[in-house]
C-alpha atoms as a PDB file:
ATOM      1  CA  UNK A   1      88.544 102.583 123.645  1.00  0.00           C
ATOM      2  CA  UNK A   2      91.021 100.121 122.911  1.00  0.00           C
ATOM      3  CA  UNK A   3      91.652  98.515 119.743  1.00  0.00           C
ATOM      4  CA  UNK A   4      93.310  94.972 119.581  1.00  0.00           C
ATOM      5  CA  UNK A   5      93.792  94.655 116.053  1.00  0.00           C
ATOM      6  CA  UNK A   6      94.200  96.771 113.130  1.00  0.00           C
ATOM      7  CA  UNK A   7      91.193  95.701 111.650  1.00  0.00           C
ATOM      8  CA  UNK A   8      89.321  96.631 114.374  1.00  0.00           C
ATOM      9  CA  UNK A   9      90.285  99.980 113.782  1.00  0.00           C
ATOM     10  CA  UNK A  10      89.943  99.864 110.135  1.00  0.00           C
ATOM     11  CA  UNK A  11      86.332  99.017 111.277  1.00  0.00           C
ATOM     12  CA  UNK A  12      86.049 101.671 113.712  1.00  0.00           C
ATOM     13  CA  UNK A  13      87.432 104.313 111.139  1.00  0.00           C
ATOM     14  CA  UNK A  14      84.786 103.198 108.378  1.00  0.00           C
ATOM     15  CA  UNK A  15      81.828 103.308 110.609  1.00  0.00           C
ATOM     16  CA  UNK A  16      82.421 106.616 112.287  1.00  0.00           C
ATOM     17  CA  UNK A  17      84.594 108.971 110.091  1.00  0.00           C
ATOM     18  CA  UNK A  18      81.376 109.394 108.334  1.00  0.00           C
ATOM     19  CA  UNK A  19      81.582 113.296 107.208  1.00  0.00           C
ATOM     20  CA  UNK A  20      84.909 112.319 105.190  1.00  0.00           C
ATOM     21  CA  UNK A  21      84.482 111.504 101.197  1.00  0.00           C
ATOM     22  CA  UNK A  22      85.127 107.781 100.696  1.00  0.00           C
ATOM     23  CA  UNK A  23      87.613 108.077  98.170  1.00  0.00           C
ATOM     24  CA  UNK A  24      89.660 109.902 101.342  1.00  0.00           C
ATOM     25  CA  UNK A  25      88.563 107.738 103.845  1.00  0.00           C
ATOM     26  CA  UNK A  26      89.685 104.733 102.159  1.00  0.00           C
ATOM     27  CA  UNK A  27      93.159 106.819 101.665  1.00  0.00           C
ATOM     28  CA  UNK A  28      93.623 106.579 105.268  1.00  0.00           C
ATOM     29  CA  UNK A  29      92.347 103.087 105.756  1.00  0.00           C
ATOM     30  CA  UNK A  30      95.437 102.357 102.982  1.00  0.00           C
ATOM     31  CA  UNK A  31      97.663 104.660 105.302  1.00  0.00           C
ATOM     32  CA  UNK A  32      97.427 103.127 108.727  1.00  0.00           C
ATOM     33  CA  UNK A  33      96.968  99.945 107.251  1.00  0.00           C
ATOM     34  CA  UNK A  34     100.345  99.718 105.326  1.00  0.00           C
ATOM     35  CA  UNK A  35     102.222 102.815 108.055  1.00  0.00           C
ATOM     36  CA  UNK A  36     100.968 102.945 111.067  1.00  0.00           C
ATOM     37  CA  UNK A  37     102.190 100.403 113.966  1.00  0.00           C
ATOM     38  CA  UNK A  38     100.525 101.081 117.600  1.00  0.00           C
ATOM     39  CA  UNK A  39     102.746 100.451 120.461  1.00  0.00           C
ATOM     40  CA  UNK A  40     101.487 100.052 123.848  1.00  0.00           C
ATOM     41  CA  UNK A  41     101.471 102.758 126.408  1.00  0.00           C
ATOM     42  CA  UNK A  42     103.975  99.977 128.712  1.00  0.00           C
ATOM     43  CA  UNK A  43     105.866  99.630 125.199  1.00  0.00           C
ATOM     44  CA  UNK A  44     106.347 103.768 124.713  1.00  0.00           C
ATOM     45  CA  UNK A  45     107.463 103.647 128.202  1.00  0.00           C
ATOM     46  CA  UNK A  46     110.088 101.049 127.770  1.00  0.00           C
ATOM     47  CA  UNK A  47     111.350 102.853 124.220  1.00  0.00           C
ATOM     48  CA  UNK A  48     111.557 105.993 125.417  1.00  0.00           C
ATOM     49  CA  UNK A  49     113.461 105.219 128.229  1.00  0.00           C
ATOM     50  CA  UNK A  50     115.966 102.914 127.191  1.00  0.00           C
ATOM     51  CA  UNK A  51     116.235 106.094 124.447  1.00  0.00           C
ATOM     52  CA  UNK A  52     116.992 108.473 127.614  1.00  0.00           C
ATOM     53  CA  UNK A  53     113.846 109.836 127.832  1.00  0.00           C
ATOM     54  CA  UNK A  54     113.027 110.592 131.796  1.00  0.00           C
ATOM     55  CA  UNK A  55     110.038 112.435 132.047  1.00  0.00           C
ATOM     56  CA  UNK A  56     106.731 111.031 130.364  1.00  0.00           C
ATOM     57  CA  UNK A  57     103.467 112.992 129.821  1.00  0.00           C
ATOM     58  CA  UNK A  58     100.818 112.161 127.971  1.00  0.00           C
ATOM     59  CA  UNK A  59      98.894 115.447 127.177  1.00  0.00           C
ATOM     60  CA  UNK A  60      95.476 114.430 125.577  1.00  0.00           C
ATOM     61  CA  UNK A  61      93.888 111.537 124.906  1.00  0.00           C
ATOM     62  CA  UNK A  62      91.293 111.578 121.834  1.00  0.00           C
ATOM     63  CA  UNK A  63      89.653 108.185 121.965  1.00  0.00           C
ATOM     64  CA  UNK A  64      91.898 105.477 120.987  1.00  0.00           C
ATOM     65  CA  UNK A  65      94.548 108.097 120.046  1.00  0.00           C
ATOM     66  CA  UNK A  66      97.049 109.646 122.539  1.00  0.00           C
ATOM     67  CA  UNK A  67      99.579 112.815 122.559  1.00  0.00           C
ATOM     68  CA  UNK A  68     102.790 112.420 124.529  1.00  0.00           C
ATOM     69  CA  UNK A  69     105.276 114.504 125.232  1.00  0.00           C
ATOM     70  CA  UNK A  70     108.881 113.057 126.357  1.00  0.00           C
ATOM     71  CA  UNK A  71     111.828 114.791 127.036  1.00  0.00           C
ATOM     72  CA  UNK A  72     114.935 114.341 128.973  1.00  0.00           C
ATOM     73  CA  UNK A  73     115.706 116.031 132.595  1.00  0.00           C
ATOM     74  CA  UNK A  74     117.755 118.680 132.896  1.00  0.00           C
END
């Protein structure tokens, strides 16, 4: 699932995250609204290499959410 927009998500959060208390839910809604910034997996790519990074690996992927892993050859 791939969200376009951060309202989108917003929306997706609100809907599902059901088993968390409002009052914390809307925490996180403030959170990612005012913190968070999602880059593209192309855009990561681009970042991490112009960084040095030269070995990529995502690890799990959670929905819309993704673990990586990047690291420099030895």
């Amino acid at each position: 699932m791939l969200f376009r927009s951060l309202e989108k998500y917003l929306g997706f959060m609100r809907r599902e995250w059901l088993e968390i208390p409002v009052e914390q839910l809307e925490e996180a809604c403030a959170h990612v609204a005012a913190h968070d910034f999602p880059e593209t997996e192309s855009g990561l790519r681009a970042m991490a290499g112009r960084a040095g990074f030269t070995r990529i690996e995502r690890l799990a992927r959670h929905g819309p959410h993704h673990l990586w892993v990047f690291s420099r050859s030895a």
